[in-house]
C-alpha atoms as a PDB file:
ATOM      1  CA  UNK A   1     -34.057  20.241 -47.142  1.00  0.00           C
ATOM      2  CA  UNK A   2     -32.159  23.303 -47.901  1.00  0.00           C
ATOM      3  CA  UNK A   3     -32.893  26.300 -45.600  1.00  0.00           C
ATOM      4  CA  UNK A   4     -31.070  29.858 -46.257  1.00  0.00           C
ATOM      5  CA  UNK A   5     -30.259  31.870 -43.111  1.00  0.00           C
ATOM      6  CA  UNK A   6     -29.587  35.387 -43.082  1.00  0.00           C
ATOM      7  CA  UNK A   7     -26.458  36.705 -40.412  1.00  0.00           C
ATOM      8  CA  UNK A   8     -27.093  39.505 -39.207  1.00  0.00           C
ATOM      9  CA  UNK A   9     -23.662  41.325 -38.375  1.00  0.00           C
ATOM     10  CA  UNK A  10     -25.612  44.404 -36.972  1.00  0.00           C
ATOM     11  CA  UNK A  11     -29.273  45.672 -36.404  1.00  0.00           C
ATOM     12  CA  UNK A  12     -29.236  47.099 -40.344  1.00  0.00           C
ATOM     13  CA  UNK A  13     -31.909  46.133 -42.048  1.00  0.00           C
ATOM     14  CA  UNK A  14     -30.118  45.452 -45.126  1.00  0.00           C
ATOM     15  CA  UNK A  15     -28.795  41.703 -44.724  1.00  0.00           C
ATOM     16  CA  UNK A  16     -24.695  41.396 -45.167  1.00  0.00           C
ATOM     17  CA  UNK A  17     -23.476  37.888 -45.359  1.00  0.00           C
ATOM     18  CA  UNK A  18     -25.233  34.356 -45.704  1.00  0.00           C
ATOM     19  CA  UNK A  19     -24.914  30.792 -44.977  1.00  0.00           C
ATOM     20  CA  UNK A  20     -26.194  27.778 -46.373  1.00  0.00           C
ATOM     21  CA  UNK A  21     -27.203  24.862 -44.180  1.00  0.00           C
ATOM     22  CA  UNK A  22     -28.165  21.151 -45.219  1.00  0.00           C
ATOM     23  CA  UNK A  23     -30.032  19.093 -43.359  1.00  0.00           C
ATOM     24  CA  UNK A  24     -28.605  16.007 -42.892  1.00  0.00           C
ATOM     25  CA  UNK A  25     -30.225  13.553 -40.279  1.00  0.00           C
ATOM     26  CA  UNK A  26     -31.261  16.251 -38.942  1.00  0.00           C
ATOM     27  CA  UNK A  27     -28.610  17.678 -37.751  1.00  0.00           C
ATOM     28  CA  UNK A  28     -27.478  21.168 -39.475  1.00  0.00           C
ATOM     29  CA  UNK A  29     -24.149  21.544 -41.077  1.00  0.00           C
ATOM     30  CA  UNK A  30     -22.476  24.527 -42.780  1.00  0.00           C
ATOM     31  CA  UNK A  31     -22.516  23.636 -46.972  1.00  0.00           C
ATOM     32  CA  UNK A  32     -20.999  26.557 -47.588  1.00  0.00           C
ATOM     33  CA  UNK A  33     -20.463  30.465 -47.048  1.00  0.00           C
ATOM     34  CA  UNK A  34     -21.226  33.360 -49.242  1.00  0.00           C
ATOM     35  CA  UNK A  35     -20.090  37.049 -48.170  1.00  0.00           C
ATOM     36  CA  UNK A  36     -19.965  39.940 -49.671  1.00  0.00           C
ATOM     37  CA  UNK A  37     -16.993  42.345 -49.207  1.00  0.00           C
ATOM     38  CA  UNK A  38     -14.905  44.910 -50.996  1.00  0.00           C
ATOM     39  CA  UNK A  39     -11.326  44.509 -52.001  1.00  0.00           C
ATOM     40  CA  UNK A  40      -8.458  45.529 -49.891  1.00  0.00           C
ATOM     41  CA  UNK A  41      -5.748  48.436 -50.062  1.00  0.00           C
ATOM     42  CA  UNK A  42      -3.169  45.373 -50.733  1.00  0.00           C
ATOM     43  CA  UNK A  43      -4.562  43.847 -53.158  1.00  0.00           C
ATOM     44  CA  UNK A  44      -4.753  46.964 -54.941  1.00  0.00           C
ATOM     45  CA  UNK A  45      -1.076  47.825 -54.273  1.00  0.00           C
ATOM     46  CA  UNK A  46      -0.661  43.953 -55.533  1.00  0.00           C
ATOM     47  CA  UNK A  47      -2.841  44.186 -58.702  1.00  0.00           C
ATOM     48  CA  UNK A  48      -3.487  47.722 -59.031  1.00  0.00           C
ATOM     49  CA  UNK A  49      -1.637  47.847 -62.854  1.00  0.00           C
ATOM     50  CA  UNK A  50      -3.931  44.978 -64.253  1.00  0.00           C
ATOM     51  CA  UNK A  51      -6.133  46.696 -66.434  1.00  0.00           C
ATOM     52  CA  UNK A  52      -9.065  44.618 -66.972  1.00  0.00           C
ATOM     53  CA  UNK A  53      -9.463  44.568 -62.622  1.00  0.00           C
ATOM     54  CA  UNK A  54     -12.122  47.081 -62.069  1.00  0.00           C
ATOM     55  CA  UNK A  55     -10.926  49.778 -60.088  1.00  0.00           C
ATOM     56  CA  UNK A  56     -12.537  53.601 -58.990  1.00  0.00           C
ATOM     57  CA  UNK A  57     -11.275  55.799 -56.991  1.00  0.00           C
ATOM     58  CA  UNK A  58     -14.462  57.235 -55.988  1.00  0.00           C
ATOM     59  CA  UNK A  59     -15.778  53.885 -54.822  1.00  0.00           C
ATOM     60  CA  UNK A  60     -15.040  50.534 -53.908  1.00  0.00           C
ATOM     61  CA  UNK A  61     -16.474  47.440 -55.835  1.00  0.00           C
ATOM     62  CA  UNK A  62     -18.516  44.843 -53.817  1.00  0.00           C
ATOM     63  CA  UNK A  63     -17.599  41.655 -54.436  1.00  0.00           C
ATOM     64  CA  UNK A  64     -19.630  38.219 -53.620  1.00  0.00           C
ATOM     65  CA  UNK A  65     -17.230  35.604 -52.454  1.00  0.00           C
ATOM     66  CA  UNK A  66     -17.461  31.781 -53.662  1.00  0.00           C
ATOM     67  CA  UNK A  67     -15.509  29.251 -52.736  1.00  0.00           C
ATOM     68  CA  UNK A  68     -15.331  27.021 -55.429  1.00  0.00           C
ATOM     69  CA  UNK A  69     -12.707  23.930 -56.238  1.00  0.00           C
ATOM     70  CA  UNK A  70     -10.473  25.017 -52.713  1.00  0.00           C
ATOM     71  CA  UNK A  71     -10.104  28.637 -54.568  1.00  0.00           C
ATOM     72  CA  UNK A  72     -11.520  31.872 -53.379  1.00  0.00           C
ATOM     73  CA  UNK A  73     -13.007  34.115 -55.780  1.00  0.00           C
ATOM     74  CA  UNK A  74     -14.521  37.349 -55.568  1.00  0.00           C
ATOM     75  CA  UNK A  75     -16.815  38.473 -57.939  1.00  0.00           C
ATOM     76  CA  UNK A  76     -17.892  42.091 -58.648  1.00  0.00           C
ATOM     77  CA  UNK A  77     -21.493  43.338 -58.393  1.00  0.00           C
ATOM     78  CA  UNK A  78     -21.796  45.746 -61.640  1.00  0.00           C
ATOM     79  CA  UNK A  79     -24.446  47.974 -63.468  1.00  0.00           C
ATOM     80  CA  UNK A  80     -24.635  47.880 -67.000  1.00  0.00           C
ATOM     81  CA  UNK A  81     -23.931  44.394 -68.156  1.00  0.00           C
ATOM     82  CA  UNK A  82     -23.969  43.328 -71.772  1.00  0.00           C
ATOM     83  CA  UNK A  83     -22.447  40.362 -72.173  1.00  0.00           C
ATOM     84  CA  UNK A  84     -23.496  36.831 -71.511  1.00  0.00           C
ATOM     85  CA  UNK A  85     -20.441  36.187 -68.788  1.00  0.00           C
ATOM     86  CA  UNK A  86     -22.360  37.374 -65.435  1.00  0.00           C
ATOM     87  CA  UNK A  87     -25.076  36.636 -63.018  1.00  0.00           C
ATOM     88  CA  UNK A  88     -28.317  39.205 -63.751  1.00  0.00           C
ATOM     89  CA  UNK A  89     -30.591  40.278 -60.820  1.00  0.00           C
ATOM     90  CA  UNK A  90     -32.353  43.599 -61.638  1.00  0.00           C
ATOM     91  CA  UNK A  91     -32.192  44.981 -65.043  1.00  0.00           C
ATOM     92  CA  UNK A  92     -28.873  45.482 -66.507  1.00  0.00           C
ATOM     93  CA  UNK A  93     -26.829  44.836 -62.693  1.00  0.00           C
ATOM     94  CA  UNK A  94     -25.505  41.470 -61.232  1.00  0.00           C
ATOM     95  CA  UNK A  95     -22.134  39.786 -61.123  1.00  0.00           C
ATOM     96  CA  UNK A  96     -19.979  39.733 -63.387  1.00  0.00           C
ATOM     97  CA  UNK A  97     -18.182  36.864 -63.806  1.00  0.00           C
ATOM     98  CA  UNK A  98     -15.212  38.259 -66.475  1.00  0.00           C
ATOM     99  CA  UNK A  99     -14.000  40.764 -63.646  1.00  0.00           C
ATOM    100  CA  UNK A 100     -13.984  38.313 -60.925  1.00  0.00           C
ATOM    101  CA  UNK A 101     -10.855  37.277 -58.947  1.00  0.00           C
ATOM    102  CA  UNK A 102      -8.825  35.054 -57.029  1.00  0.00           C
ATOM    103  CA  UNK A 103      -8.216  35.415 -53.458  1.00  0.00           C
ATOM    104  CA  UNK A 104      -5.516  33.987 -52.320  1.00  0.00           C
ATOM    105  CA  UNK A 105      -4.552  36.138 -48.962  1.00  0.00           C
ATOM    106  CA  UNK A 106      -7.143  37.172 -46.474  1.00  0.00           C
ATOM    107  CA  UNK A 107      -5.359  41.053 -46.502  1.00  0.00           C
ATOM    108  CA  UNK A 108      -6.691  41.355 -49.908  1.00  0.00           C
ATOM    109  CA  UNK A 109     -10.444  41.848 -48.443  1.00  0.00           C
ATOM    110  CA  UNK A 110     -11.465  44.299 -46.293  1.00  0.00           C
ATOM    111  CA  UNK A 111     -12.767  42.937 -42.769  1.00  0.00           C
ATOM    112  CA  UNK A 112     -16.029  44.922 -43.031  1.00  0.00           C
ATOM    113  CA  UNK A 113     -19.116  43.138 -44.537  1.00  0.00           C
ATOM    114  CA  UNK A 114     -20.667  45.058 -47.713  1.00  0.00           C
ATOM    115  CA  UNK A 115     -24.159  45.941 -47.730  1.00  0.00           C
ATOM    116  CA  UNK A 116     -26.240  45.775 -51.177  1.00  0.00           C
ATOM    117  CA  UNK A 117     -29.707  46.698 -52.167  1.00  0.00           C
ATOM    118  CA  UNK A 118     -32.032  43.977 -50.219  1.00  0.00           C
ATOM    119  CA  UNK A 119     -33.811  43.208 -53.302  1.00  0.00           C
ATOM    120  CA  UNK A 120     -30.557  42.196 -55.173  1.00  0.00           C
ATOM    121  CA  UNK A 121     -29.494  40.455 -52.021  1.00  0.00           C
ATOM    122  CA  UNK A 122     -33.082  38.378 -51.958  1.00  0.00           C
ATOM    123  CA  UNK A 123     -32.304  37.518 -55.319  1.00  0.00           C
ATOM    124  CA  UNK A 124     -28.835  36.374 -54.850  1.00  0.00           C
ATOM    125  CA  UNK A 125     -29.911  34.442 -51.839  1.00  0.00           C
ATOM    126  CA  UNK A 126     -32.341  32.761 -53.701  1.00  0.00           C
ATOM    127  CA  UNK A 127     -29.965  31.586 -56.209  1.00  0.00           C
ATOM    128  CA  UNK A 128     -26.729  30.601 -54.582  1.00  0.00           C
ATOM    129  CA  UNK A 129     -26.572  26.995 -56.617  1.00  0.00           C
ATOM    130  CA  UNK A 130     -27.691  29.000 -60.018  1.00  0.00           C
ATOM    131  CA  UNK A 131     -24.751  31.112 -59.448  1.00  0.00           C
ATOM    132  CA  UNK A 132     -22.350  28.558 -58.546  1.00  0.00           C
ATOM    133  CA  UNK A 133     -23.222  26.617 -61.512  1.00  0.00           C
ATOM    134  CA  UNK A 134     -23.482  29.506 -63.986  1.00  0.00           C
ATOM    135  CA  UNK A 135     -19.424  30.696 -62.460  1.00  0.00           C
ATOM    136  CA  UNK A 136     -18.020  27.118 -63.036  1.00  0.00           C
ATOM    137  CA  UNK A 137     -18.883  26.956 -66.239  1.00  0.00           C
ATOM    138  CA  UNK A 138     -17.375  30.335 -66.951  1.00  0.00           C
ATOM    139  CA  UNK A 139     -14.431  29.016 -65.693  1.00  0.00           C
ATOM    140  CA  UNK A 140     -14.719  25.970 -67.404  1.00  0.00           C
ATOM    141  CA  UNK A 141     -14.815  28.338 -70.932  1.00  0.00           C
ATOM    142  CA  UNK A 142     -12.404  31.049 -70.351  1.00  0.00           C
ATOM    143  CA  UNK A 143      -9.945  27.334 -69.312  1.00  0.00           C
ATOM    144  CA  UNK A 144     -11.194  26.103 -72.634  1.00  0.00           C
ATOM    145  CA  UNK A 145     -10.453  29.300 -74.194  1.00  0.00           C
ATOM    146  CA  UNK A 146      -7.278  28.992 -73.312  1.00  0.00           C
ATOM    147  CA  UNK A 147      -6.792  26.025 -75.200  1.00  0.00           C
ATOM    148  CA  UNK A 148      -7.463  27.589 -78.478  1.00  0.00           C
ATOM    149  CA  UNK A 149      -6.652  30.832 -78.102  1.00  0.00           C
ATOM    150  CA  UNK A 150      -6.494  31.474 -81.922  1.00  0.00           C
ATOM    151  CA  UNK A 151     -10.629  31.342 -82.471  1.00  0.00           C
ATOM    152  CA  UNK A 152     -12.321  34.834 -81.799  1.00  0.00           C
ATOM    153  CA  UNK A 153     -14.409  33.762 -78.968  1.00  0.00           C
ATOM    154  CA  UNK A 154     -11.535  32.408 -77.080  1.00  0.00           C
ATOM    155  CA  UNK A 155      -9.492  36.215 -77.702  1.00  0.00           C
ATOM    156  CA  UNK A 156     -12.248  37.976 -76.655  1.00  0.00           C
ATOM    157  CA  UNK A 157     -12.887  35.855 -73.204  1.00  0.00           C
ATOM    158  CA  UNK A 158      -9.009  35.813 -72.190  1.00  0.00           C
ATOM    159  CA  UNK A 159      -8.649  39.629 -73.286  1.00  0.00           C
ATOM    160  CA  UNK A 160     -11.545  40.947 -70.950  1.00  0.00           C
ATOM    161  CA  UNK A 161     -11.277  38.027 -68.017  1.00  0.00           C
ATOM    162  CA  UNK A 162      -9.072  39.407 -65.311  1.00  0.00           C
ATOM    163  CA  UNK A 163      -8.397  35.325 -64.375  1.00  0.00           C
ATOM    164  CA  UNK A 164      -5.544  35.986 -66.719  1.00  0.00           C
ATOM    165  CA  UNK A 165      -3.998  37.773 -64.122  1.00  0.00           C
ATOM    166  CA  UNK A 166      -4.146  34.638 -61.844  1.00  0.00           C
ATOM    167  CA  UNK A 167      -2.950  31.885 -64.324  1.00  0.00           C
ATOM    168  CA  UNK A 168      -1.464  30.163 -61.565  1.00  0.00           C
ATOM    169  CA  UNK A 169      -4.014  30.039 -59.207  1.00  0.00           C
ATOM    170  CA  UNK A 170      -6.635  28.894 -62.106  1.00  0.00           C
ATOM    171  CA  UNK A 171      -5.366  25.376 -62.817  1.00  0.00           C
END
């Protein structure tokens, strides 16, 4: 039996961060640990000149965190989605999985929890293992792409997938 548990990180209605628990025996371990955070001054000063790694000035992007295959990604809540390479959860908004990062030093998040629309955050909840499973395949394609870079699907996932940026980190 899966149960989802909200953390509450202050007396906001609007939920912040999640955990997973499995029942096993029943005793109640952590499966794993989904946050939601913003990206950091240093990683900006790190990756700042990338140009497919969403950036505003007038507002920082939440990200959802996954840990998936001992890497830490960070994947951007956006509005306005129209391609197949994200996570929907109300109307045109979700994650999108073609902007989404790797984290590979803590200082490249900010230390304060993110708070989202508690609607998109039910969804999300809701659909932790959809999202997992919908994120590794997009990895899975945009490694594939790489393989044949010379077909037009493959440009057009490796031109607009910031993971380029992270080659190393993506193996």
């Amino acid at each position: 039996m899966i149960l989802l548990e909200e953390l509450e990180k202050s007396k906001q209605k609007n939920a912040q961060s999640m955990t997973l628990y499995n029942n096993v025996e029943g005793l109640f371990i952590s499966e794993a640990y989904m946050e939601i955070r913003t990206l950091s001054k240093e990683f900006y000063s790190e990756y700042g000149d990338c140009e497919e790694i969403l950036k505003k000035i007038t507002r920082p992007y939440y990200c959802l965190l996954l840990d998936i295959d001992e890497k830490k990604y960070a994947i951007p809540f956006r509005h306005h989605i129209k391609h197949p390479y994200a996570f929907i959860t109300i109307g045109e908004a979700g994650l999108d999985f073609s902007k989404a990062v790797i984290i590979s030093d803590e200082r490249y998040l900010t230390q304060t929890p993110a708070i989202i629309d508690q609607a998109e955050f039910n969804i999300i909840k809701r659909s932790e293992q959809q999202i997992k499973g919908k994120f590794r395949r997009y990895i899975h394609q945009y490694k594939r792409a790489l393989r044949s870079p010379e077909k037009e699907r493959s440009k057009r996932i490796i031109r607009f997938s910031t993971l380029r940026y992270f080659l190393e980190s993506c193996d």
